[in-house]
Protein backbone atom coordinates (compact mmCIF):
# COMPACT_ATOMS: atom_id res chain seq x y z
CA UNK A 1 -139.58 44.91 84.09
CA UNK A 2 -137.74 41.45 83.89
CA UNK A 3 -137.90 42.08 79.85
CA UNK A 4 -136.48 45.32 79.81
CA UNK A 5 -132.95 43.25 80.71
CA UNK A 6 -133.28 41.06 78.58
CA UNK A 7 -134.34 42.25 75.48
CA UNK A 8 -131.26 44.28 74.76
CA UNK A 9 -129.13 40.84 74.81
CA UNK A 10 -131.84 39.11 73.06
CA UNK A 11 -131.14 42.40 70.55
CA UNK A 12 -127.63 42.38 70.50
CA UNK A 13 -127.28 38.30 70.02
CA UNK A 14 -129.47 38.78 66.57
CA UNK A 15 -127.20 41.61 65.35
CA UNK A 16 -124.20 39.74 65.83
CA UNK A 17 -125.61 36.62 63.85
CA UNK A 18 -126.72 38.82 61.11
CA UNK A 19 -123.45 40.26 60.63
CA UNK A 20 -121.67 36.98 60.79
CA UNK A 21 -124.36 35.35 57.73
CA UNK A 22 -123.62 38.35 55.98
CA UNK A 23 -120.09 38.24 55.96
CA UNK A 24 -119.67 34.41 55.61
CA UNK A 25 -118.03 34.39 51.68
CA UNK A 26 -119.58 30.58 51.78
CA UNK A 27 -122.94 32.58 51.74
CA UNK A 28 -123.22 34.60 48.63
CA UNK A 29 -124.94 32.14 46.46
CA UNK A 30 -127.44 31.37 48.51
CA UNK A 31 -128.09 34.78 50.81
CA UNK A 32 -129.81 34.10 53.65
CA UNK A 33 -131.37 36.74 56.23
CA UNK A 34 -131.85 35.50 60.23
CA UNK A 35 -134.98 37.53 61.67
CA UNK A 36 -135.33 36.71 65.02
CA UNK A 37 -135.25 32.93 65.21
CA UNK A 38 -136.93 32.25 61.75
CA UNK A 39 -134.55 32.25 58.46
CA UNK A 40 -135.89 32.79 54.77
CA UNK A 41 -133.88 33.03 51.75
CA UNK A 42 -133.59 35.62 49.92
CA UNK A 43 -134.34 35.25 45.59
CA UNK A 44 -130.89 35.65 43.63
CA UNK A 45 -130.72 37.29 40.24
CA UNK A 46 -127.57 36.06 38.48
CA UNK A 47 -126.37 37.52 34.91
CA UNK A 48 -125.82 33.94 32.74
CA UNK A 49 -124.69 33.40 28.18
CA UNK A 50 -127.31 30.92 26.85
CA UNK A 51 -125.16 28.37 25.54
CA UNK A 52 -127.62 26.36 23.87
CA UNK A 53 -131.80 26.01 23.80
CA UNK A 54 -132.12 21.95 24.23
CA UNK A 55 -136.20 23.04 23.88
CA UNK A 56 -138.98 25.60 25.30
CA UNK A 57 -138.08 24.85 28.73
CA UNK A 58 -134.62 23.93 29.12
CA UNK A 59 -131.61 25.77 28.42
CA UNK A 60 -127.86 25.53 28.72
CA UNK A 61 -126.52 28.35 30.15
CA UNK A 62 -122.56 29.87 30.94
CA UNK A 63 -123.30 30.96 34.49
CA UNK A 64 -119.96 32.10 36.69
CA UNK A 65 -118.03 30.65 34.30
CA UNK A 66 -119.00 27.43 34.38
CA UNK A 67 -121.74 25.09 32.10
CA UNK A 68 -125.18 24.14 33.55
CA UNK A 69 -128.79 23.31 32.19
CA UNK A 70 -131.92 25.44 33.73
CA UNK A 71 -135.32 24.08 33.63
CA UNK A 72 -137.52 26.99 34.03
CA UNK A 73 -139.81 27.25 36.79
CA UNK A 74 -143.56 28.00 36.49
CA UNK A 75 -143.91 26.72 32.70
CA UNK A 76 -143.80 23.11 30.63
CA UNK A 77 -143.54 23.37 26.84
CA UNK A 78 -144.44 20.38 24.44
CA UNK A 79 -141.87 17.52 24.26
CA UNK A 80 -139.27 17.63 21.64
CA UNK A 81 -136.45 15.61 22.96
CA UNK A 82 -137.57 12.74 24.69
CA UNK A 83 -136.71 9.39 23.67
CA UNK A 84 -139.29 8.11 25.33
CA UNK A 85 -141.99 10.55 23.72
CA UNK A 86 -142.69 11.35 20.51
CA UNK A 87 -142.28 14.74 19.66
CA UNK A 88 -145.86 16.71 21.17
CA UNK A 89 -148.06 18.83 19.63
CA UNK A 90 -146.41 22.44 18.77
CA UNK A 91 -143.09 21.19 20.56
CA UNK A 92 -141.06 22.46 17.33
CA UNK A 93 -142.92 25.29 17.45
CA UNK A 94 -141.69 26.14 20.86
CA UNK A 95 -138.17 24.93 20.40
CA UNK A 96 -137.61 27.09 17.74
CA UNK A 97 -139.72 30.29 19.63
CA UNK A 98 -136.98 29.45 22.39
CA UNK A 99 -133.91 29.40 19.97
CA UNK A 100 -134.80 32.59 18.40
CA UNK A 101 -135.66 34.51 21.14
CA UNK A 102 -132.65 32.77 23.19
CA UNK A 103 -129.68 31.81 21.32
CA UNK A 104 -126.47 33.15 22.03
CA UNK A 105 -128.16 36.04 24.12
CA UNK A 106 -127.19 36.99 27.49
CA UNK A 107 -130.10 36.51 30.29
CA UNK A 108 -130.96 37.40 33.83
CA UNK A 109 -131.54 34.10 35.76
CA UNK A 110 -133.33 34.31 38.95
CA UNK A 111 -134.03 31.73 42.13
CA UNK A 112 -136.84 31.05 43.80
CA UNK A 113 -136.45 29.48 47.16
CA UNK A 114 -140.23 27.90 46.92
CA UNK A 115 -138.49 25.50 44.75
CA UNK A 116 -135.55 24.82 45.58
CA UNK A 117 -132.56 25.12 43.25
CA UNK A 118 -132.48 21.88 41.48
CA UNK A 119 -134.58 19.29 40.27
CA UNK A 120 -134.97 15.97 40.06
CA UNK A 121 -132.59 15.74 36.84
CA UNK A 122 -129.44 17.97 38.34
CA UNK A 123 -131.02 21.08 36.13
CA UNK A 124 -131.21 23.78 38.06
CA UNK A 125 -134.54 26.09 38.94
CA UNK A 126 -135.08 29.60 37.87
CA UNK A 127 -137.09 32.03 35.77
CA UNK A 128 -135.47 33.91 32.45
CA UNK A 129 -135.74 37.65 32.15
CA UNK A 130 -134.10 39.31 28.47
CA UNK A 131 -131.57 41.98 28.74
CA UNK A 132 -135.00 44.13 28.81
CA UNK A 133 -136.41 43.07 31.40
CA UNK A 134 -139.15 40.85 29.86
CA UNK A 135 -140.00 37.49 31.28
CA UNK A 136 -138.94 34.87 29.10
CA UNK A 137 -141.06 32.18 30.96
CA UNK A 138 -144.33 34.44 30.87
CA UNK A 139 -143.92 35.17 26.95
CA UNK A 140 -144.03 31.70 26.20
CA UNK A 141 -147.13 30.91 28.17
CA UNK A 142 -148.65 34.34 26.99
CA UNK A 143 -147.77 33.49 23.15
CA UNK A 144 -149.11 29.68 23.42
CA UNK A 145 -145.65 28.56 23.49
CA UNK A 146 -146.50 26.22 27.11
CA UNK A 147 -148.16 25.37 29.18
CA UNK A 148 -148.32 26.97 32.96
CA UNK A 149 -146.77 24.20 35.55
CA UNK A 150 -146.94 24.04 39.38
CA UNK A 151 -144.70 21.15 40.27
CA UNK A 152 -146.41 18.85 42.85
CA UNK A 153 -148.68 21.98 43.73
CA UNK A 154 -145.59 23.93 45.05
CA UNK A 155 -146.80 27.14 44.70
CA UNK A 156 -143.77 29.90 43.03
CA UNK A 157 -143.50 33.72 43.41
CA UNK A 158 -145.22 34.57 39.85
CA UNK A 159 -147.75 31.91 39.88
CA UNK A 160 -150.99 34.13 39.23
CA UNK A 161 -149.46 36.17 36.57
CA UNK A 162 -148.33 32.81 34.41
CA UNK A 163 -151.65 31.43 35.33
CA UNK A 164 -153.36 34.53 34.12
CA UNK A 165 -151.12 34.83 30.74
CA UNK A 166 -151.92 31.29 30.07
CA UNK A 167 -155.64 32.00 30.63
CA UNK A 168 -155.60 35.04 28.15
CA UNK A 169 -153.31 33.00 25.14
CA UNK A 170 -156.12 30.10 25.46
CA UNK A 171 -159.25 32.40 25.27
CA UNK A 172 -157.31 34.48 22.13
CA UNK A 173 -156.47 30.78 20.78
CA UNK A 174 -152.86 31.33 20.34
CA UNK A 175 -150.23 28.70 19.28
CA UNK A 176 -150.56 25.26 21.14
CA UNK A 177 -154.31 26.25 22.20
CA UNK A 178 -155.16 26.68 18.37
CA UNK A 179 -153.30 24.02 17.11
CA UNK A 180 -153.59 21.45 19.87
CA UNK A 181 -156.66 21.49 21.16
């Protein structure tokens, strides 16, 4: 009986902070949901110009009008620009899959709060999707372009599906699994 009192404040005290998250302008980047006392983010999906491909898993992207690089999350393509590296195994191969693909094209970048939105480097964190839909970061692991990545075992949203496109472009041999390996 002693509930039935309070669970209408209890109700009406969660509304209220809902409405005031969602109506905070500071919030719209980084959208974030209050259900009862436990908050989650929500995944953004932001429309960016790919500036430049510096290699198969780093781009440099016009995002909101502004420059930035992305590192893309869930894959790790052979080095190509590393001065402390020499140039890996099939990393011009998948710089120049990248830059064809890529170049000058305009992408759908999207978050995933599993991992944070930058890295170590100041790049920031997301997945590519084309204009068509098609995962960028899934085509390269699915053509043999890279390699699939879990950073520090932090699993991501579309971990089994990379992990599974890897596993099917190394049993058909494709790209780095042919030539590499």
């Amino acid at each position: 009986m002693k509930y039935q009192k309070i669970f209408p404040i209890i109700s009406i005290a969660i509304l209220v902070e809902v409405f005031v998250l969602l109506g905070n302008p500071n919030l719209k980047q980084d959208k974030i949901v209050k259900q009862s006392s436990v908050s989650q983010e929500i995944a953004t999906r932001e429309n960016a110009k790919v500036l430049k491909v510096i290699d198969g898993d780093t781009i440099r992207v016009l995002i909101n009008n502004k420059e930035d690089t992305v590192r893309l999350i869930g894959i790790d393509s052979p080095e190509v620009v590393d001065d402390e590296k020499p140039v890996q195994c099939f990393g011009k191969e998948a710089s120049s899959k990248a830059k064809e693909i890529l170049s000058s094209k305009t992408i759908v970048l999207e978050s995933d709060p599993t991992q944070g939105n930058r890295d170590e480097y100041g790049r920031i964190l997301r997945y590519v999707f084309l204009e068509d839909g098609t995962s960028f970061d899934k085509l390269m692991l699915s053509e043999g372009y890279a390699h699939e990545y879990t950073f520090k075992g932090n699993p991501y949203k579309y971990q089994s599906e990379f992990i599974q496109a890897e596993r099917e472009a190394k049993g058909e041999n494709k790209g780095l699994w042919k030539a590499c390996e």
